[in-house]
Protein backbone atom coordinates (compact mmCIF):
# COMPACT_ATOMS: atom_id res chain seq x y z
CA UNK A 1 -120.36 65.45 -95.97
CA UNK A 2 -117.66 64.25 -94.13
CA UNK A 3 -114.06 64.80 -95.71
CA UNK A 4 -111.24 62.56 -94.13
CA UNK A 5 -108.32 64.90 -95.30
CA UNK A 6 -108.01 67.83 -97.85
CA UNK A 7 -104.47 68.86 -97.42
CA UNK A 8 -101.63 66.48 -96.45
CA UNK A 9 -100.60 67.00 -92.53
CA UNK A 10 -97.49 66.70 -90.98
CA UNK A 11 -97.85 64.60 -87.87
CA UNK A 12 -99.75 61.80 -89.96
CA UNK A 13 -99.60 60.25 -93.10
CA UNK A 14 -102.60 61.63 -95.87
CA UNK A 15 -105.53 59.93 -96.49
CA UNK A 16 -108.71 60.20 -99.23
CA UNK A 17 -111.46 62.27 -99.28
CA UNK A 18 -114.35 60.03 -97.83
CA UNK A 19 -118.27 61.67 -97.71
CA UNK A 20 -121.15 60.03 -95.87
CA UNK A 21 -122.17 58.33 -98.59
CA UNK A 22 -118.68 56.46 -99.29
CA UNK A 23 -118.99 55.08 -95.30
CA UNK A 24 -121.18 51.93 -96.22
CA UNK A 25 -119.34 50.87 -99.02
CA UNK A 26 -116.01 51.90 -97.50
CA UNK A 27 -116.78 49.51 -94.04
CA UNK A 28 -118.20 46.50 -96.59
CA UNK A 29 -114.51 46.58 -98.61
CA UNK A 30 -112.56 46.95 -95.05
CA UNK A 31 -114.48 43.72 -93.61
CA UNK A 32 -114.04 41.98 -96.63
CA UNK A 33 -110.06 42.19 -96.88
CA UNK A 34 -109.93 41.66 -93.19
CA UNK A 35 -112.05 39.01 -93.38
CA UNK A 36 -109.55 37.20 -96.28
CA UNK A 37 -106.72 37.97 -94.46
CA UNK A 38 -107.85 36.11 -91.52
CA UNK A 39 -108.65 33.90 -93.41
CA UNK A 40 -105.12 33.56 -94.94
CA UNK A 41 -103.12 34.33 -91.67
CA UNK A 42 -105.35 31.98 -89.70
CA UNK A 43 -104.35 29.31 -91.78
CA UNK A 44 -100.77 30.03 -92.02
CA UNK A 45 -100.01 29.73 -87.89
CA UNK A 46 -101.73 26.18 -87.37
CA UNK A 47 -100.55 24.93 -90.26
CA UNK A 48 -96.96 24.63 -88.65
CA UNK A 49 -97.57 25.17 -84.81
CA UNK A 50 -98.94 21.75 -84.49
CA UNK A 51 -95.43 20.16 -85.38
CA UNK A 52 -93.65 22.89 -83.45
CA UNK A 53 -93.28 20.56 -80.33
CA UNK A 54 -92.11 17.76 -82.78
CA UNK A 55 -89.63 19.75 -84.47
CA UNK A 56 -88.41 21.28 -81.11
CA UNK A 57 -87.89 17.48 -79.82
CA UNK A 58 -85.74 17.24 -83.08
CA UNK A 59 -83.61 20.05 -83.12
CA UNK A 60 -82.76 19.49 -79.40
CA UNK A 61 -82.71 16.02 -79.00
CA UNK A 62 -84.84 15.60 -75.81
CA UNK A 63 -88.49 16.08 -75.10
CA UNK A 64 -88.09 17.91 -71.99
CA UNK A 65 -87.27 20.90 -74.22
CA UNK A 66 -90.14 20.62 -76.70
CA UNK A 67 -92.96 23.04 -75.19
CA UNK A 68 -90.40 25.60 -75.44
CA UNK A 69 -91.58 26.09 -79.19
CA UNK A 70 -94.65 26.69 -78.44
CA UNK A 71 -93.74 29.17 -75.82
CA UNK A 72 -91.45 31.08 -77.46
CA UNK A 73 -94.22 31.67 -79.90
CA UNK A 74 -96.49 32.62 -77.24
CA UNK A 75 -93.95 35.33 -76.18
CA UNK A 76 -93.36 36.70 -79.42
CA UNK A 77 -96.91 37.45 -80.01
CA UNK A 78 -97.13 39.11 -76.69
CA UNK A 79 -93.80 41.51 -77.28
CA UNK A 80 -94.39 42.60 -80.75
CA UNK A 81 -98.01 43.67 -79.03
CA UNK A 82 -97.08 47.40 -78.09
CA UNK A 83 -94.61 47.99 -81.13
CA UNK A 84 -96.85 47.00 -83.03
CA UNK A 85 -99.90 49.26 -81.36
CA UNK A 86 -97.20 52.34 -81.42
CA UNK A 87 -96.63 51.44 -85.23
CA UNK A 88 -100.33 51.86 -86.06
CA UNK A 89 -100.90 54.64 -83.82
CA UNK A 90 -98.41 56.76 -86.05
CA UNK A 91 -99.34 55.20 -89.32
CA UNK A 92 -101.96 53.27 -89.10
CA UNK A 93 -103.15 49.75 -89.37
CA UNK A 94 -102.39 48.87 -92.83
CA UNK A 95 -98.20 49.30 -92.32
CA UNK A 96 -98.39 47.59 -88.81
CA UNK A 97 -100.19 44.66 -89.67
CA UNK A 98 -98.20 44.36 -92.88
CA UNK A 99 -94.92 44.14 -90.83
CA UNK A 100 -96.63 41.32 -88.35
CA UNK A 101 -97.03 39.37 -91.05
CA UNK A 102 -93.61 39.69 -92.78
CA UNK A 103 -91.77 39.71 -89.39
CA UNK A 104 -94.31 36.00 -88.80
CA UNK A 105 -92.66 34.97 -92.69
CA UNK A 106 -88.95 35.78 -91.58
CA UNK A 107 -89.51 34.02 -88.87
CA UNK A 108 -90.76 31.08 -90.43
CA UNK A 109 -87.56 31.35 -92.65
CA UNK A 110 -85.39 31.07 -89.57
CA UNK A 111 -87.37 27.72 -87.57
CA UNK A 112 -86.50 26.11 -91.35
CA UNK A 113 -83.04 27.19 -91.36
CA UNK A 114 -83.00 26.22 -87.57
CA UNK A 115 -83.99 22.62 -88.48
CA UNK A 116 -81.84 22.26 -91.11
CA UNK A 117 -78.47 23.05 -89.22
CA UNK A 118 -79.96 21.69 -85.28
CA UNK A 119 -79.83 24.97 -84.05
CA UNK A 120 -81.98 25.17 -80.75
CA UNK A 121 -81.76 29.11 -80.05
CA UNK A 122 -81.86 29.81 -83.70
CA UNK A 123 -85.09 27.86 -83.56
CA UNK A 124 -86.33 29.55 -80.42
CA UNK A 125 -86.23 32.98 -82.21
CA UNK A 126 -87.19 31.94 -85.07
CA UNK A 127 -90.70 31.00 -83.30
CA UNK A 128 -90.80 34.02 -81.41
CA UNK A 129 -90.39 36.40 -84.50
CA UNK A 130 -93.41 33.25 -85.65
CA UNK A 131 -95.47 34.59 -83.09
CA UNK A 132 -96.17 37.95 -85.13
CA UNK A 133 -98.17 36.82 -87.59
CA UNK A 134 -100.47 36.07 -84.29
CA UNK A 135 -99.92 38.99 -83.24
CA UNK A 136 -101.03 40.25 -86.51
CA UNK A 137 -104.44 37.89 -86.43
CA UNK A 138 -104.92 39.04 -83.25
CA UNK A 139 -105.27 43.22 -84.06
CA UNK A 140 -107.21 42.24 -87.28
CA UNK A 141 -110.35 42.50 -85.50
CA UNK A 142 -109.33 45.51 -84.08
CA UNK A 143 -109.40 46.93 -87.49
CA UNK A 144 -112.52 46.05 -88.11
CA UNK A 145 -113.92 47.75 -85.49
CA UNK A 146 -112.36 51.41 -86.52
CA UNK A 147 -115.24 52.30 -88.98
CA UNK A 148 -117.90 50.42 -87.24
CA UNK A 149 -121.20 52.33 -86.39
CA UNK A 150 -120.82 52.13 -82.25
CA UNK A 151 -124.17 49.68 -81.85
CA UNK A 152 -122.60 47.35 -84.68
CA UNK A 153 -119.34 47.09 -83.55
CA UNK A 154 -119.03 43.62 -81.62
CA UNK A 155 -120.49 42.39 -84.89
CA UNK A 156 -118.15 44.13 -86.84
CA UNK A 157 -115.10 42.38 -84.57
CA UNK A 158 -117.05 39.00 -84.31
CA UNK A 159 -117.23 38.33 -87.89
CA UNK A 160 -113.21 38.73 -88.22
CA UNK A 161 -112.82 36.30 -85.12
CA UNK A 162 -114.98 34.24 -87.13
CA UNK A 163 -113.30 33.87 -89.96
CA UNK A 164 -110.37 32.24 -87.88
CA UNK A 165 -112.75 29.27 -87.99
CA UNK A 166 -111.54 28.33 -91.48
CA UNK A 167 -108.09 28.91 -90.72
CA UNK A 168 -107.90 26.71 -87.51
CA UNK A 169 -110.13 24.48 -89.23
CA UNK A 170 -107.82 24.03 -92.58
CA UNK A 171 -104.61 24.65 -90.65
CA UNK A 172 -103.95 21.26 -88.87
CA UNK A 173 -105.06 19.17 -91.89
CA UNK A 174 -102.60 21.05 -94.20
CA UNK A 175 -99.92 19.88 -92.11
CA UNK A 176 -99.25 16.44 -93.48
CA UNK A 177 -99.42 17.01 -96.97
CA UNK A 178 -97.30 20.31 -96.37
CA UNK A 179 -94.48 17.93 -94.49
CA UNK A 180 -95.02 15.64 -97.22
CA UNK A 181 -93.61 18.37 -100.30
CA UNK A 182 -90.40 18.09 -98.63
CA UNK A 183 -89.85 14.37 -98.71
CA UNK A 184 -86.58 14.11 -99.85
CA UNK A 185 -85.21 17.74 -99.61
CA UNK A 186 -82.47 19.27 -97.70
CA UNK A 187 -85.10 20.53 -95.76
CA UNK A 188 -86.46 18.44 -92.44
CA UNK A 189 -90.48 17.32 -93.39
CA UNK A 190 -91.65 18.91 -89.70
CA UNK A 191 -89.80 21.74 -91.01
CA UNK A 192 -91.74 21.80 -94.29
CA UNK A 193 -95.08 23.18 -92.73
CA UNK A 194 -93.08 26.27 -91.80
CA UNK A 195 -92.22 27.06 -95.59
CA UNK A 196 -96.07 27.14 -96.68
CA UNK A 197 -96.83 29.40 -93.82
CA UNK A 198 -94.09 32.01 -94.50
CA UNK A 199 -95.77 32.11 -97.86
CA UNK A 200 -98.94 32.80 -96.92
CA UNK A 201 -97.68 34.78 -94.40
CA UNK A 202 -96.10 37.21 -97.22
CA UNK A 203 -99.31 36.79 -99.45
CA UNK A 204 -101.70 37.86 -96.29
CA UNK A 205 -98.85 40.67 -96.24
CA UNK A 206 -99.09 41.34 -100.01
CA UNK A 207 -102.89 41.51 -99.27
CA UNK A 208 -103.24 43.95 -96.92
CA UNK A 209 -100.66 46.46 -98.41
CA UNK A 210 -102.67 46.51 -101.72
CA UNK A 211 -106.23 46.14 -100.47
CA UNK A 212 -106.53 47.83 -97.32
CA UNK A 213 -107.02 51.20 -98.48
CA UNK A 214 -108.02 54.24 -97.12
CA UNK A 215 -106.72 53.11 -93.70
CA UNK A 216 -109.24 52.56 -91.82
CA UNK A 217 -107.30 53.88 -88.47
CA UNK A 218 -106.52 57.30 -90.12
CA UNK A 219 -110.15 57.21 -91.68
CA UNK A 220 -111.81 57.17 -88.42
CA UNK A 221 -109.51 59.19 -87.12
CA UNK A 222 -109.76 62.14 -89.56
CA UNK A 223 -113.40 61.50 -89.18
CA UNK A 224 -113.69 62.34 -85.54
CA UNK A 225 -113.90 65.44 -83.67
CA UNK A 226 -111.15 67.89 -84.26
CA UNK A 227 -109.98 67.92 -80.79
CA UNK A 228 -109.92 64.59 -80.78
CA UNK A 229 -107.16 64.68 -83.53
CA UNK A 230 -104.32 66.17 -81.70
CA UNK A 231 -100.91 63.93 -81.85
CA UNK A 232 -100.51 64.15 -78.42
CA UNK A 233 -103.43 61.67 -77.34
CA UNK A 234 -102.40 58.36 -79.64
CA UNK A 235 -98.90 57.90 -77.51
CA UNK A 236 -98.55 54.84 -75.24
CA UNK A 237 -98.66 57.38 -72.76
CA UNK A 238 -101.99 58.48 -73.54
CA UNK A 239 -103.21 55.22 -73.70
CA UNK A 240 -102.24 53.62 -70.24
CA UNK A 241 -103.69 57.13 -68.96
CA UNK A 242 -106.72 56.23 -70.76
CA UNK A 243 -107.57 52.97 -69.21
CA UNK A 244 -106.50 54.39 -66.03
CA UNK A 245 -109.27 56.82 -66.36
CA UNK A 246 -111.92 54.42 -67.61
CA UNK A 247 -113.49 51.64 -65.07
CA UNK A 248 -115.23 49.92 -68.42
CA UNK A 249 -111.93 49.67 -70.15
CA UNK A 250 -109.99 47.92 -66.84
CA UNK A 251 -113.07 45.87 -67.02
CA UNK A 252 -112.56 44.68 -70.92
CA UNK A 253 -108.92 44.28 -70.38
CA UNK A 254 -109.47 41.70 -67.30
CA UNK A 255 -112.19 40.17 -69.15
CA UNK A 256 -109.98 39.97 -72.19
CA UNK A 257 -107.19 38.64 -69.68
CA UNK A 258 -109.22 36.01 -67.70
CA UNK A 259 -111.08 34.94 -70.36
CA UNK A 260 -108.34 33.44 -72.63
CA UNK A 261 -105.81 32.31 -69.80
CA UNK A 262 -108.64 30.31 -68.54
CA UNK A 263 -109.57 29.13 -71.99
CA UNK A 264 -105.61 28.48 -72.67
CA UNK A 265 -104.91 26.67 -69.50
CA UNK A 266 -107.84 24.42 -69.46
CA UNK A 267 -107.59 23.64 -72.88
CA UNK A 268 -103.66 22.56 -72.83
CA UNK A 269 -103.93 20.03 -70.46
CA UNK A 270 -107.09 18.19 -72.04
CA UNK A 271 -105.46 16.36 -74.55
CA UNK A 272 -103.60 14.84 -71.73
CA UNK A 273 -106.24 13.75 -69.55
CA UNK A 274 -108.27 12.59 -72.55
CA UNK A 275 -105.11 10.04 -72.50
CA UNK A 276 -105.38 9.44 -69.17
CA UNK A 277 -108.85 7.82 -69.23
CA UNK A 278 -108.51 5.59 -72.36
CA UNK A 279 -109.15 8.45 -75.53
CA UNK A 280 -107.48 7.62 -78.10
CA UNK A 281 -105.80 10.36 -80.94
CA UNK A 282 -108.98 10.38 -83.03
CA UNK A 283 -111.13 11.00 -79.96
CA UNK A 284 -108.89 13.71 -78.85
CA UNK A 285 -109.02 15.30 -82.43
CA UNK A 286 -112.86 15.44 -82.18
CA UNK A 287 -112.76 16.80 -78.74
CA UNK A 288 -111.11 19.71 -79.58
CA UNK A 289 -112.52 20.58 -83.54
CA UNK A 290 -115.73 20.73 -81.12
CA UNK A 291 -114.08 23.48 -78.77
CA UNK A 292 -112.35 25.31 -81.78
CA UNK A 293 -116.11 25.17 -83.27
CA UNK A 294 -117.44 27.06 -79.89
CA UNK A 295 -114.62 29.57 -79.76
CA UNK A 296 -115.12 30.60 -83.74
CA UNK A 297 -118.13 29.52 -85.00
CA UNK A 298 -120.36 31.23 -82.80
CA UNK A 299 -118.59 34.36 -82.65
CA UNK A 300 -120.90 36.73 -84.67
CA UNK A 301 -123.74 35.45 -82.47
CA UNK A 302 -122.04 36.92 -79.57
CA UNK A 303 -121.29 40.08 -81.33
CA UNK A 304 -124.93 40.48 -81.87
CA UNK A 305 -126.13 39.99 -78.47
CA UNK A 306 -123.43 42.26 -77.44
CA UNK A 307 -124.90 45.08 -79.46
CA UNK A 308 -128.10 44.29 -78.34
CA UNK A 309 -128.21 42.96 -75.10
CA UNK A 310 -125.04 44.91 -74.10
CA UNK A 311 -121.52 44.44 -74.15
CA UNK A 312 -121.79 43.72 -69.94
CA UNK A 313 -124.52 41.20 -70.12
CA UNK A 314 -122.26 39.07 -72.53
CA UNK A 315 -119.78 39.61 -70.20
CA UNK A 316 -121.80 37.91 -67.77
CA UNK A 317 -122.36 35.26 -69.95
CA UNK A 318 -119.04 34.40 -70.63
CA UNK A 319 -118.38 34.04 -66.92
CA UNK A 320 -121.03 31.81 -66.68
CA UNK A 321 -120.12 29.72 -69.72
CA UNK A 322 -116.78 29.42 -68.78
CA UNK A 323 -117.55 28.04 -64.69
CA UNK A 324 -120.09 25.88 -66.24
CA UNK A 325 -117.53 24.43 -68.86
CA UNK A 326 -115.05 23.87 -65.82
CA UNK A 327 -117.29 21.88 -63.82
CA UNK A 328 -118.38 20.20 -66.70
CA UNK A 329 -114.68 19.23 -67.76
CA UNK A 330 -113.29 19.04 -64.44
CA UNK A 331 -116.02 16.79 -63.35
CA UNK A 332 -116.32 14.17 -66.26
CA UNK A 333 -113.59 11.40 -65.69
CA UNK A 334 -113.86 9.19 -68.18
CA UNK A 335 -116.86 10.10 -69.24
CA UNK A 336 -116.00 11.79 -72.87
CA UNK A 337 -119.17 13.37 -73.45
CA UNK A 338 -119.02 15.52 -71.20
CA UNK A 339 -115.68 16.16 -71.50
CA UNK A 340 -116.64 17.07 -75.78
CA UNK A 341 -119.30 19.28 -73.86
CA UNK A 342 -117.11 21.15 -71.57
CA UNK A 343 -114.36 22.13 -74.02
CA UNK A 344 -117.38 23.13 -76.44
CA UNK A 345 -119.01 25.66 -73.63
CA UNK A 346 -115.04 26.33 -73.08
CA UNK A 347 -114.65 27.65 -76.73
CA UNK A 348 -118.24 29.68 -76.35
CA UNK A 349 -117.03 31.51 -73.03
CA UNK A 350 -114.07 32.73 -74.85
CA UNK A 351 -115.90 33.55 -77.69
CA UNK A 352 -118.12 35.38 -75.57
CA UNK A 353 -115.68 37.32 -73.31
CA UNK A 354 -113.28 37.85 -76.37
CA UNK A 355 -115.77 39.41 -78.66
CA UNK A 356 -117.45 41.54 -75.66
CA UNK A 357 -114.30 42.44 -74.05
CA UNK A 358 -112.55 43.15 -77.31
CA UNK A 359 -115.88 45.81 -78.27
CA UNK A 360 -115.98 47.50 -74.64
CA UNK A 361 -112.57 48.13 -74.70
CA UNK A 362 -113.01 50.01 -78.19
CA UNK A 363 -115.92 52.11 -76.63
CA UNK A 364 -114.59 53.00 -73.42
CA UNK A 365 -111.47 55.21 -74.36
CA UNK A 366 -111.21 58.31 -76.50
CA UNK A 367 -110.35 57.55 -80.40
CA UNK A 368 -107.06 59.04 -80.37
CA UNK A 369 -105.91 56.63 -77.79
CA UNK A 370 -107.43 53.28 -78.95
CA UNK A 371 -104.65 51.79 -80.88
CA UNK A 372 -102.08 51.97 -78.33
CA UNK A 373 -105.11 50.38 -76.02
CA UNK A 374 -105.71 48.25 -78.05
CA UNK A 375 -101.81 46.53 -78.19
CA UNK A 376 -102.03 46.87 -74.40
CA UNK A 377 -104.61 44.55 -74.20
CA UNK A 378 -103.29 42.09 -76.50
CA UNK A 379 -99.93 42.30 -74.03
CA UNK A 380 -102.08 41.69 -71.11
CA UNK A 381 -104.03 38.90 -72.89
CA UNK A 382 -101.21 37.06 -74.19
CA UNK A 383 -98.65 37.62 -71.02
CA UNK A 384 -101.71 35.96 -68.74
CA UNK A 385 -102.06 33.10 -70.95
CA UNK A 386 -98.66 32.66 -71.11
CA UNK A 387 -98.32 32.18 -67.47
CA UNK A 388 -101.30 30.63 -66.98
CA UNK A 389 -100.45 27.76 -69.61
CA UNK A 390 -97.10 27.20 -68.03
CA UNK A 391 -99.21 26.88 -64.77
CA UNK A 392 -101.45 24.39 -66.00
CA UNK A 393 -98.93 21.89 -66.02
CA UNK A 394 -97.19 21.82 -62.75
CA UNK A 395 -101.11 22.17 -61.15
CA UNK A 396 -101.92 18.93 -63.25
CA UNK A 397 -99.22 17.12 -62.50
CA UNK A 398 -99.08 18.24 -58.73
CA UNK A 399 -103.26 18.25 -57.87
CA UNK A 400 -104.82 16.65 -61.37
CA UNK A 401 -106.93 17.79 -64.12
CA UNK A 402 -110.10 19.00 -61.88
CA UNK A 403 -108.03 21.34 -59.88
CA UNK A 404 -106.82 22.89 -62.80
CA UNK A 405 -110.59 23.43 -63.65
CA UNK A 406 -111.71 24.38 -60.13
CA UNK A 407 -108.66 27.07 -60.05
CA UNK A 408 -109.63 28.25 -63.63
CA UNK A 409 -112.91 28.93 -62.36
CA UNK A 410 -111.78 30.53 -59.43
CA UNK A 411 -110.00 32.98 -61.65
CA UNK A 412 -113.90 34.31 -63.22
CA UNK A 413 -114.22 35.32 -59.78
CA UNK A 414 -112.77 38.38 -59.44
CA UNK A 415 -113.97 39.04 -63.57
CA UNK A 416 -118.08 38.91 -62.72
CA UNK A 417 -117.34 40.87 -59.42
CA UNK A 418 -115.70 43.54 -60.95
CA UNK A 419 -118.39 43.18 -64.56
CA UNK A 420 -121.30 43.73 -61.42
CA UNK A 421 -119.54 46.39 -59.70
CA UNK A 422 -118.83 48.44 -62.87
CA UNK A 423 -122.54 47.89 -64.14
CA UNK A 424 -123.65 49.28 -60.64
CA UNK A 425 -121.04 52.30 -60.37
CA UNK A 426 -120.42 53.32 -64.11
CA UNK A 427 -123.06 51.84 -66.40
CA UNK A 428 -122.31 52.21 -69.91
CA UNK A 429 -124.43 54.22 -72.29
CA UNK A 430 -126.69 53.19 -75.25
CA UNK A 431 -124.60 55.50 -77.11
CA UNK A 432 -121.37 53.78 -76.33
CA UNK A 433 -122.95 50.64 -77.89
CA UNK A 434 -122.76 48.50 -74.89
């Protein structure tokens, strides 16, 4: 019989009594609110990102300023990453990805206020306060990984990452109708989208707070080893020291790293070169529902070949998916099959490298620590694709749309060499799941 807590503790908030028999049921209920959460908060960001550009153009008057939405968005997922990690490090997941999501609805609250009075800084924090919620999406699968049995735990994170699917599916179509319920408000219609998704935002909140109990950070926590339990080990500190210590874990974070800036960048910069050669908006739309399909739809299959097969091998595959999808995209001209084809195998390399990385880096540090890991690799994910999406346009507009591919291939380079050194030097245990 296990027994999470008996007694109340001082250096962390109390949790239930769970026994053996309680784990089953306990990890079905935890994946299931996860699971409608994502749901929930995957609908509320594209819902209202896709007119964030628009409204940007709006509120400043020119277009040269309106990536900056979009950006700012980006960088507010990426800073809340490591408050948010210490957060649920001292009181676990439940109260840190509660505030993501009401820190995503005030900022929703501010881009509408923003809109309404033309105010271009208000806007920009607004969107980066936004960029929470993601932030919040983002450590969901995280979560689901805390009470995982170790050779079911990419499944465990896959099947969070897939319910984005519905979300980014959903999101964009909600937009018009959700501009539309403004029509003849004080409130700006591309503002309007950003009204329904600080509601959901505050019902995915509302959610979680009521739902997501026992913890299932302080669960697993209280369920591991008692020396594994001392305060000391789930600082910041302690977690930079533990992926200092641990060759698989630098491995997951690059993986995590490479894997989405070279998604990000290549994907960006599609739309426009779809343009370029004659595709027209409905075209484009197709093009990438096909790569959103690869990067969620297929997401539990990776999770089970990276319990079976190893998380490694999949990290393999990813780098191959993603060089293939490169050439394939970089390659195709006008050809716009095999630019559909390229962004699909562009969506399944993520998929593969997210869901992989995202499991190795759970295994590879001590329990303790894996929170505050956890948020760092979020920090490194997001701060990459951050740089490499502002990167993707001055190399398209300088060299074109295949050099952007051939230098996001180059950048699974150093990835697979360091995936084949660490597989020589410090293979990873069946124990460790991987």
């Amino acid at each position: 019989m296990y027994r999470v807590s008996s007694a109340p503790r001082t250096d962390r908030p109390a949790v239930v009594p769970v026994t053996a028999a309680d784990l089953p049921r306990l990890r079905r209920r935890t994946s299931g609110v996860l699971i409608a959460g994502q749901i929930l908060g995957g609908i509320g960001v594209p819902i209202s990102i896709a007119l964030a550009p628009v409204l940007a153009t709006e509120v400043s008057g020119t277009e040269s300023l309106s990536g900056f939405a979009s950006t700012a968005a980006v960088i507010g997922t990426a800073v809340v990453s490591l408050p948010l990690a210490a957060l649920m490090t001292a009181r676990g997941r439940r109260p840190g990805l509660v505030l993501a999501y009401v820190i995503g609805a005030a900022g929703a609250a501010l881009v509408v206020l923003a809109a309404a009075v033309k105010n271009f800084p208000l806007l920009m924090l607004g969107m980066a306060a936004f960029g929470a919620a993601s932030s919040a999406n983002l450590q969901a699968r995280f979560a689901a990984a805390d009470l995982a049995e170790p050779d079911r735990r990419a499944r465990a994170i896959s099947m969070v990452v897939w319910a984005s699917t519905i979300g980014a599916v959903l999101g964009p179509n909600l937009s018009a109708p959700a501009s539309r319920s403004f029509a003849g408000t004080s409130i700006p219609q591309t503002a309007g989208p950003f009204v329904w998704a600080g509601a959901v935002f505050l019902l995915t909140a509302a959610l979680i707070g009521v739902l997501l109990r026992p913890d299932p950070l302080l669960t697993a926590r209280a369920l591991s080893a008692p020396e594994e339990q001392t305060p000391a080990g789930r600082s910041l500190r302690a977690g930079f020291a533990a992926v200092k210590a641990s060759p698989r874990a630098r491995l997951a974070l690059v993986t995590i790293a490479v894997a989405h800036t070279t998604m990000v960048s290549i994907m960006v910069m599609t739309p426009v070169d779809l343009g370029h050669h004659g595709a027209g908006l409905q075209l484009v739309g197709l093009v990438i529902s096909g790569h959103i399909a690869g990067m969620f739809g297929f997401s539990p299959v990776m999770g089970w070949l990276a319990d079976r097969i190893g998380r490694l091998s999949v990290i393999g595959l990813a780098a191959g998916l993603l060089s293939v999808a490169a050439l394939l995209a970089g390659t195709a001209g006008g050809n716009h099959a095999q630019s559909a084809a390229g962004l699909f195998l562009l969506g399944l390399g993520w998929s593969a490298g997210m869901v992989s990385g995202s499991a190795l880096l759970t295994d590879s540090v001590p329990q303790p620590a894996r929170a505050a890991v956890q948020g760092l690799g979020d920090l490194t994910m997001n701060t990459a694709a951050g740089v490499g999406g502002a990167a993707s346009g001055l190399i398209m507009s300088q060299a074109g749309y295949g050099w952007l591919n051939a230098v996001g291939a180059a950048l699974l380079l150093p990835m697979a060499a360091l995936a084949l050194f660490t597989a020589r030097r410090h293979p990873v245990k069946a124990a460790d799941g991987a």
